[in-house]
Protein backbone atom coordinates (compact mmCIF):
# COMPACT_ATOMS: atom_id res chain seq x y z
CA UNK A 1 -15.11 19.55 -11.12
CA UNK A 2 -16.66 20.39 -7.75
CA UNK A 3 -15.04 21.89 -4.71
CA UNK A 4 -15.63 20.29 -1.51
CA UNK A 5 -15.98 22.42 1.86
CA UNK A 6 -12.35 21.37 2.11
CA UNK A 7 -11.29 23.39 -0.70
CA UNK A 8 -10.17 20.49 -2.75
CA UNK A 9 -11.32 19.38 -6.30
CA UNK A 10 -13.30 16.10 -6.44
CA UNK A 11 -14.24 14.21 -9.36
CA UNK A 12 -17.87 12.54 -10.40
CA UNK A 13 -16.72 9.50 -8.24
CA UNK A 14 -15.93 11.67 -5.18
CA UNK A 15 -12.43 11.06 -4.99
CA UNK A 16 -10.64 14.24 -4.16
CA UNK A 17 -7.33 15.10 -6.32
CA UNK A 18 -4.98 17.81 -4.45
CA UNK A 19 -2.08 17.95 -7.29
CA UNK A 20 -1.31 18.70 -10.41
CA UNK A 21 -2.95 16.29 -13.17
CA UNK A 22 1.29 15.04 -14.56
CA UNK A 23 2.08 13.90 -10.35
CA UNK A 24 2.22 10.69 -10.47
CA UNK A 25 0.65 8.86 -6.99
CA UNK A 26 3.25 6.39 -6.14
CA UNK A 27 1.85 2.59 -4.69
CA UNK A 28 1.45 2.28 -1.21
CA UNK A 29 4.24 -0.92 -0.98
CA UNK A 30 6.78 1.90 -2.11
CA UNK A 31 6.07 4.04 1.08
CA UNK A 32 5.96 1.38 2.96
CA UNK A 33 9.35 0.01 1.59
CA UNK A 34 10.77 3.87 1.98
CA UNK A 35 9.51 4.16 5.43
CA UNK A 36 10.80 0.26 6.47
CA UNK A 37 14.35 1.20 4.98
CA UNK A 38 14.15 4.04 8.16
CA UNK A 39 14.09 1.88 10.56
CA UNK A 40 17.45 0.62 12.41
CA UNK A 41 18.27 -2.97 12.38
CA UNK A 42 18.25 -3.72 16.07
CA UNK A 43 14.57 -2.30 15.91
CA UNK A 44 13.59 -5.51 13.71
CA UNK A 45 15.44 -7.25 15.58
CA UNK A 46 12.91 -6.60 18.29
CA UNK A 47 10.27 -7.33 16.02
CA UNK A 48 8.92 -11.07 17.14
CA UNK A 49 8.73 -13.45 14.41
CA UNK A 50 5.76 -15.89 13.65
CA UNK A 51 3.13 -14.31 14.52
CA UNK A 52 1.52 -14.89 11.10
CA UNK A 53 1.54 -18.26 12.48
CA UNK A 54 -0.51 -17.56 15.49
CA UNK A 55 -3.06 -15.20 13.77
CA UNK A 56 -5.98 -17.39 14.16
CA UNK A 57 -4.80 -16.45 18.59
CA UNK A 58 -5.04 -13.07 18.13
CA UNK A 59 -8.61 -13.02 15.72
CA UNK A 60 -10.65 -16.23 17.30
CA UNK A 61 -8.69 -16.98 20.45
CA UNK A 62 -7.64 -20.71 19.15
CA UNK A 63 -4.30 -22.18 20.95
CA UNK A 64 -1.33 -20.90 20.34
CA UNK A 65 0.80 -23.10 17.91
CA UNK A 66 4.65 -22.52 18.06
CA UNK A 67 6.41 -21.37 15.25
């Protein structure tokens, strides 16, 4: 393995490993769910809801449809 200027190991494919070979890398949903389960419930509550809706708004600038 080569060392990078960083002082971590990186394989042929250039990704760079910084534990031991048995840690397990856990998926990023799982931190996401840890780091959501943090969060208060008034501060989803603030959180405004259908905005998936209105994504077209926010990339191309189309209308605004209500949810």
């Amino acid at each position: 393995m080569a060392t990078s200027s960083t002082g971590q190991n990186s394989t042929a494919s250039g990704r760079e490993s910084s534990g031991s070979p048995d840690q397990v890398k856990r998926p990023i949903w799982a931190i996401v769910a840890e780091i959501g389960a943090q969060v208060p419930d008034e501060e989803w509550a603030k959180v405004p809801s259908g905005e998936s809706v209105n994504y077209r708004r926010y990339l191309y600038g189309s209308p605004k449809k209500d949810a």
